[in-house]
C-alpha atoms as a PDB file:
ATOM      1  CA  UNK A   1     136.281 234.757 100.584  1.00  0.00           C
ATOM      2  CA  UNK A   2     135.642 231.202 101.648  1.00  0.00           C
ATOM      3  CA  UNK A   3     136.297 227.996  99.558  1.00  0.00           C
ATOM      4  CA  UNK A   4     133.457 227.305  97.565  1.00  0.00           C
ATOM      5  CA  UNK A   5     131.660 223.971  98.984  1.00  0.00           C
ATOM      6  CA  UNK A   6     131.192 222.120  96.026  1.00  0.00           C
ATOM      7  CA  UNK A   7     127.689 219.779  96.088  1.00  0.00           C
ATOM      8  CA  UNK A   8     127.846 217.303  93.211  1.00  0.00           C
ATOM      9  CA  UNK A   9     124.207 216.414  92.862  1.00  0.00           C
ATOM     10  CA  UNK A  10     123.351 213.739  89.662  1.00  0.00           C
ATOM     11  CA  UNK A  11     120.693 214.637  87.690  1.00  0.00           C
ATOM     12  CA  UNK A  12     118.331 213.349  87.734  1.00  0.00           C
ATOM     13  CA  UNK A  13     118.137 212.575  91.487  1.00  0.00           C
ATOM     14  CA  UNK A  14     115.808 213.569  94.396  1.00  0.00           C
ATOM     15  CA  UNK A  15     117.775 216.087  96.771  1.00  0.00           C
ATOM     16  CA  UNK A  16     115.965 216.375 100.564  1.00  0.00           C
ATOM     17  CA  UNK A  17     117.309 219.453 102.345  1.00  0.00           C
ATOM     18  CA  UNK A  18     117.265 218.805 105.930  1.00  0.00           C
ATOM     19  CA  UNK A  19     117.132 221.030 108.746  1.00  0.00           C
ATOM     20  CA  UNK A  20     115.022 223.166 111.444  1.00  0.00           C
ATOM     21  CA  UNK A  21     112.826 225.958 110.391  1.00  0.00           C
ATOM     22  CA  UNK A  22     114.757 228.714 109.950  1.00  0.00           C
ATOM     23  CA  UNK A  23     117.767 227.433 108.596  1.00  0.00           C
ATOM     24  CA  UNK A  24     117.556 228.541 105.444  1.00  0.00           C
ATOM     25  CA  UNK A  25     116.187 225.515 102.910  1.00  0.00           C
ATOM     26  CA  UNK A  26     114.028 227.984 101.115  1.00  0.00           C
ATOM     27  CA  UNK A  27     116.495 230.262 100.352  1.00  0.00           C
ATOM     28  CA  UNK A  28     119.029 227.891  99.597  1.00  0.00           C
ATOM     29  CA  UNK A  29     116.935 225.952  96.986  1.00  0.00           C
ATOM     30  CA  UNK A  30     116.048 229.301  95.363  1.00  0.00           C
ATOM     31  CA  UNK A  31     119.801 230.479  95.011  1.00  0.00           C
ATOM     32  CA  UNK A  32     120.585 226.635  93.928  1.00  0.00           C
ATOM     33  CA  UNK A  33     117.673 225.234  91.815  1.00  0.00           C
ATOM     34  CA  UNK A  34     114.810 225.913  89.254  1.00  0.00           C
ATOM     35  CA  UNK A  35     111.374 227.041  90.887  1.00  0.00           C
ATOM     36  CA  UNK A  36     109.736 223.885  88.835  1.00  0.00           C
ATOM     37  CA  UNK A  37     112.374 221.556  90.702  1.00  0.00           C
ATOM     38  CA  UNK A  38     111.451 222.508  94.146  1.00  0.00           C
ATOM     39  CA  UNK A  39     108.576 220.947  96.307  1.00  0.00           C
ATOM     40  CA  UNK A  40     107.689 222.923  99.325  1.00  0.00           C
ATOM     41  CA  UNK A  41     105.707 221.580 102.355  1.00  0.00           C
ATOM     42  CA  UNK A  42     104.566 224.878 103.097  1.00  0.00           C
ATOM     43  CA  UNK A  43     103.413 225.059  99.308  1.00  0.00           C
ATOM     44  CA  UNK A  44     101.510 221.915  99.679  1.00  0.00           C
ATOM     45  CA  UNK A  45      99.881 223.237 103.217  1.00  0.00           C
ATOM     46  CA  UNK A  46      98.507 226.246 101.687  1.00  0.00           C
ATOM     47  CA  UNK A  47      97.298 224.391  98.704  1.00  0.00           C
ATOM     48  CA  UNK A  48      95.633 221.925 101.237  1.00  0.00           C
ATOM     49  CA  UNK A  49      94.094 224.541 103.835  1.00  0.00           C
ATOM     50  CA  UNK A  50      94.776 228.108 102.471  1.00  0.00           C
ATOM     51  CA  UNK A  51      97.116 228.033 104.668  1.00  0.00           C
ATOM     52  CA  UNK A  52     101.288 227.450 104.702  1.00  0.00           C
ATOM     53  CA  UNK A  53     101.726 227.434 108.683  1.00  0.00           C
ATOM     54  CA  UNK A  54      98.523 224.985 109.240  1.00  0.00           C
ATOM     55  CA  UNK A  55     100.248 221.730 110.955  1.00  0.00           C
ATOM     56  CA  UNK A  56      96.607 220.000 110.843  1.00  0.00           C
ATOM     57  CA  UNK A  57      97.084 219.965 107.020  1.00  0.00           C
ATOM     58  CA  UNK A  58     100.087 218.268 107.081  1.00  0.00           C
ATOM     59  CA  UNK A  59      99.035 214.795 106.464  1.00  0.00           C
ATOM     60  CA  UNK A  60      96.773 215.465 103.276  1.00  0.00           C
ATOM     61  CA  UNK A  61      99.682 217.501 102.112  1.00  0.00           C
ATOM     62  CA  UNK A  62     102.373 215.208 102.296  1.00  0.00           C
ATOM     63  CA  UNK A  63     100.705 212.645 100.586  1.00  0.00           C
ATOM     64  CA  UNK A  64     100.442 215.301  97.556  1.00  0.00           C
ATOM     65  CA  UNK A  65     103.860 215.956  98.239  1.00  0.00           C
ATOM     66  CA  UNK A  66     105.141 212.335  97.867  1.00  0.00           C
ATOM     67  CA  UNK A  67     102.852 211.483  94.609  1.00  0.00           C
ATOM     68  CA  UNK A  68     104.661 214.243  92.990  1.00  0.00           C
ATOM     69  CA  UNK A  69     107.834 213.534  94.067  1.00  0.00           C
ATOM     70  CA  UNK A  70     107.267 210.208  92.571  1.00  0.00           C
ATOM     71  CA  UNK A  71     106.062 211.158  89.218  1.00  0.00           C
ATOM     72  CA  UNK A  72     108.625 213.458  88.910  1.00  0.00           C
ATOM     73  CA  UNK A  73     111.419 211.084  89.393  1.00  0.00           C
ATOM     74  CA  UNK A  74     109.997 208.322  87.126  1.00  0.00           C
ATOM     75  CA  UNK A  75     109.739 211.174  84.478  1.00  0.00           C
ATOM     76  CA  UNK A  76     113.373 211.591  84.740  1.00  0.00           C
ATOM     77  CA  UNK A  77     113.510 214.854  86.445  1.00  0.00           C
ATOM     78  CA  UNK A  78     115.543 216.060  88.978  1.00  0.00           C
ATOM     79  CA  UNK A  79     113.253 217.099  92.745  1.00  0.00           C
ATOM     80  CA  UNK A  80     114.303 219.113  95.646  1.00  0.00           C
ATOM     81  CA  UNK A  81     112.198 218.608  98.971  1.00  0.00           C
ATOM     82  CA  UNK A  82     112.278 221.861 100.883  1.00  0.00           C
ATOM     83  CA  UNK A  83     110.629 220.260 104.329  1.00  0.00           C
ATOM     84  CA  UNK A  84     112.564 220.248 108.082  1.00  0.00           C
ATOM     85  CA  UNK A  85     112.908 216.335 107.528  1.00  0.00           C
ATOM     86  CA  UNK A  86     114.616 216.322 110.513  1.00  0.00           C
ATOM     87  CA  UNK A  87     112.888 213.122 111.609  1.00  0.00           C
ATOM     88  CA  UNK A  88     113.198 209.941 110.222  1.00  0.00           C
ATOM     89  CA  UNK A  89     109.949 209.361 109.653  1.00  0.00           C
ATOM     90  CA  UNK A  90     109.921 212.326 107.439  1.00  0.00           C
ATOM     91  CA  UNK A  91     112.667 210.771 105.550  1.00  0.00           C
ATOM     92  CA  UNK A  92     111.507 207.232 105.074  1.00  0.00           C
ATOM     93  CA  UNK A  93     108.536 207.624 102.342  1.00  0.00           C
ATOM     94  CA  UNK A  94     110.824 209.939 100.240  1.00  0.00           C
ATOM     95  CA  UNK A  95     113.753 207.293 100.068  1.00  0.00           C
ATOM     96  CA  UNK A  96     111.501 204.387  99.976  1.00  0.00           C
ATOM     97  CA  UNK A  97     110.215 206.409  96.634  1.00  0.00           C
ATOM     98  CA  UNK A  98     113.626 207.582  95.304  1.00  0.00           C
ATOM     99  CA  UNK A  99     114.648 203.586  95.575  1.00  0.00           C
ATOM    100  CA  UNK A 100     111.328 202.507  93.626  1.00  0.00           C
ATOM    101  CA  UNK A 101     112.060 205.065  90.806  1.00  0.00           C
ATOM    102  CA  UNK A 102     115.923 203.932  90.605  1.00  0.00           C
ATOM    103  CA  UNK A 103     116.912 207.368  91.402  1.00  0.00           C
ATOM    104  CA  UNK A 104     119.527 208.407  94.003  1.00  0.00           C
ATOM    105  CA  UNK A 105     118.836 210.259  97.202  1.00  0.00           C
ATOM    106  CA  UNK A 106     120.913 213.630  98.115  1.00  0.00           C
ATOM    107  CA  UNK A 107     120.601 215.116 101.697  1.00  0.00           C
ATOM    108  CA  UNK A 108     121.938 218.660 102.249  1.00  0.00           C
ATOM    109  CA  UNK A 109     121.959 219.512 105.406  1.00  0.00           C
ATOM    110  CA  UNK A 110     121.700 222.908 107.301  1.00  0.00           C
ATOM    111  CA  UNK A 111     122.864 222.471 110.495  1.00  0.00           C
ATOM    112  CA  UNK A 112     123.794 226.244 111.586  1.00  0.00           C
ATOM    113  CA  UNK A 113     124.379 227.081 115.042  1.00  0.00           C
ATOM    114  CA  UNK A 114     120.971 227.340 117.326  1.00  0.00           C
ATOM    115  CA  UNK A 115     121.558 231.151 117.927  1.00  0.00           C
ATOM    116  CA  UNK A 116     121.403 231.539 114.553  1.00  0.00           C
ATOM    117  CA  UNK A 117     118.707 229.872 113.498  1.00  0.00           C
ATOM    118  CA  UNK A 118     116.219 230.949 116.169  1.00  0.00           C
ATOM    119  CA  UNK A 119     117.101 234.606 115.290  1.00  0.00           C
ATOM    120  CA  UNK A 120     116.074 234.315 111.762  1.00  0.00           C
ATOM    121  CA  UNK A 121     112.928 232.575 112.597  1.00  0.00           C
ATOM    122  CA  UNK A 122     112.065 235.128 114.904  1.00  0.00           C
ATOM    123  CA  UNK A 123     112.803 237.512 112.152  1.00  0.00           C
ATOM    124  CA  UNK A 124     110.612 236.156 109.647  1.00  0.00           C
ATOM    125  CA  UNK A 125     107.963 238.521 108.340  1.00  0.00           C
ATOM    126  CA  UNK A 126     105.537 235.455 107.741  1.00  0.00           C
ATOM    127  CA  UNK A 127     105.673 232.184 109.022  1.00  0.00           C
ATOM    128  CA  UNK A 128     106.793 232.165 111.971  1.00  0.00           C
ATOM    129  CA  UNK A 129     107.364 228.863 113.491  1.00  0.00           C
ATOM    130  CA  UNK A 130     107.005 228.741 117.336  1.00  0.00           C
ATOM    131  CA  UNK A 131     110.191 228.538 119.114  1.00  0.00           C
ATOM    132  CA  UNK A 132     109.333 225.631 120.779  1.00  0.00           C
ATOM    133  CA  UNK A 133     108.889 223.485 117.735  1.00  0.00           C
ATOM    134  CA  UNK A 134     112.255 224.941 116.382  1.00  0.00           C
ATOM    135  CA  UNK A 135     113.905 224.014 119.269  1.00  0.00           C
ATOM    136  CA  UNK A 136     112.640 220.090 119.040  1.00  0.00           C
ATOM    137  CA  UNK A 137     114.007 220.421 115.153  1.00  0.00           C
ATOM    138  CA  UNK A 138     117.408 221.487 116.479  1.00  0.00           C
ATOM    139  CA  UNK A 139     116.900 218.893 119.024  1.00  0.00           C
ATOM    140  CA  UNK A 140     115.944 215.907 115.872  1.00  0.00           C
ATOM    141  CA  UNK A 141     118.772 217.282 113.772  1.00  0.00           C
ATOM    142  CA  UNK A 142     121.115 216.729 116.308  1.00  0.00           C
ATOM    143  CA  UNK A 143     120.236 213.270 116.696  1.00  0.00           C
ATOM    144  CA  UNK A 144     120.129 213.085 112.785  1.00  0.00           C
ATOM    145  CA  UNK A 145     123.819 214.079 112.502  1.00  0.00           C
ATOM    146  CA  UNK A 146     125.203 211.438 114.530  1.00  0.00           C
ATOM    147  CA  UNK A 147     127.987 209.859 112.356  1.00  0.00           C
ATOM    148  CA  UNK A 148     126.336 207.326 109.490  1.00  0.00           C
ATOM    149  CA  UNK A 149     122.684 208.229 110.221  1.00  0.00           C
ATOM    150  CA  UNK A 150     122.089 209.551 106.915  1.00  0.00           C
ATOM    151  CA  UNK A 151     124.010 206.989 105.033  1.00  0.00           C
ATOM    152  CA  UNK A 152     122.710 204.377 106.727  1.00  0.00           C
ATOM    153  CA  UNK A 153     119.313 205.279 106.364  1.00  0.00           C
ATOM    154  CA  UNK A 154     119.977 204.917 102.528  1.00  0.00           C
ATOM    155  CA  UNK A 155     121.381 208.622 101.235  1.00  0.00           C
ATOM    156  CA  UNK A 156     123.989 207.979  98.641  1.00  0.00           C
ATOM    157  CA  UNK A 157     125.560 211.721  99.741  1.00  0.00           C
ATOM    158  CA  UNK A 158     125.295 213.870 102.896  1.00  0.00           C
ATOM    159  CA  UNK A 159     126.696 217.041 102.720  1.00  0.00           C
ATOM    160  CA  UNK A 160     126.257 219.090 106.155  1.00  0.00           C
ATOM    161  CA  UNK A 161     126.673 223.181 106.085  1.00  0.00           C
ATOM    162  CA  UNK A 162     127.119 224.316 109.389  1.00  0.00           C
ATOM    163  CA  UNK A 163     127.708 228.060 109.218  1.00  0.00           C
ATOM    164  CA  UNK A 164     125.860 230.556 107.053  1.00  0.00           C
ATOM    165  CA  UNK A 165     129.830 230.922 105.015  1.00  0.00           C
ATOM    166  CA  UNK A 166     129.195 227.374 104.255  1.00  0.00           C
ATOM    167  CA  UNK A 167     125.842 227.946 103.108  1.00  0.00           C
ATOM    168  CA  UNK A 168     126.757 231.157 101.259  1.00  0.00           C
ATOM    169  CA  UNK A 169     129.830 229.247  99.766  1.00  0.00           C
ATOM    170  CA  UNK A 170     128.054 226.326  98.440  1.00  0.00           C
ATOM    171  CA  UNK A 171     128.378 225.822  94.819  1.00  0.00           C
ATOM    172  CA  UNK A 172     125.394 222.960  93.210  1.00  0.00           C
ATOM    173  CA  UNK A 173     127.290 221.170  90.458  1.00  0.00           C
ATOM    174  CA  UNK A 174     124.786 218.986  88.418  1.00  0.00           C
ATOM    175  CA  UNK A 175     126.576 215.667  86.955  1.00  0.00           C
ATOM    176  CA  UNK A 176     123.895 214.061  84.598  1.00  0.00           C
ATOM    177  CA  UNK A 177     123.530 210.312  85.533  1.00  0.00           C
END
């Protein structure tokens, strides 16, 4: 059995799992937080279009996205954003919001091995994300993971899982702030 990878996240905080489609964010924010704490982009695409997997909706749905995110974190509560946000772009608004509500910003990584995530994308029963596109998110994460990217972009933690043990063995440990 592995050691457990511990993830200290304050709570309240905003927590932005990063990583290419088919890593595993979904999963891992339904093993590791509350249904009413996590704010899918897929979610907000079908709510938008009737449709999860429609990229033309993707606008309109991130700017639902990011309102709630914001009221959420003024109210004190704790929000998980279960997007690739594998580009900085993707990153900015959320920080820029988690600074205006005084609430620190988590990034948990899923950086598994290529092989491995293009194999459980290719799996999927729904939802499958072209393999092109999850090749240019492998390609953005790897450019994301250059040493002090994330920090320097204003996270206050990075934690990077880069094997499915890792993920398997993380442990969320809530510290209220």
């Amino acid at each position: 059995m592995p050691d457990s990878v511990v993830i200290r996240v304050p709570d309240p905080c905003l927590v932005v799992l990063v990583g290419a489609a088919g890593s595993g964010k979904s999963t891992f924010a339904a093993r590791h937080f509350a249904p009413d704490e996590v704010l899918s982009s897929d979610g907000y695409r079908k709510a938008v279009s009737g449709d999860a997997t429609d990229q033309g909706a993707t606008r309109p749905a991130f700017a639902r996205l990011h309102r709630d995110v914001e009221r959420r974190l003024v109210a004190g509560r704790t929000v998980v954003v279960d997007a690739t946000s594998v580009q900085l772009r993707a990153r900015r608004e959320l920080l820029r919001i988690a600074r205006a509500s005084g609430r620190q910003a988590i990034a948990i990584v899923l950086d598994l091995p290529a092989g491995v995530v293009l194999a459980r994308n290719a799996g999927r029963r729904a939802g499958i994300v072209p393999e092109a596109a999850v090749r240019r998110h492998l390609a953005d994460l790897r450019a994301t993971m250059r040493p002090g990217v994330l920090e320097d972009e204003g996270f206050t933690a990075v934690v990077r899982l880069a094997s499915p043990t890792d993920v398997d063995a993380a442990r969320v440990r809530r510290d209220r702030a």
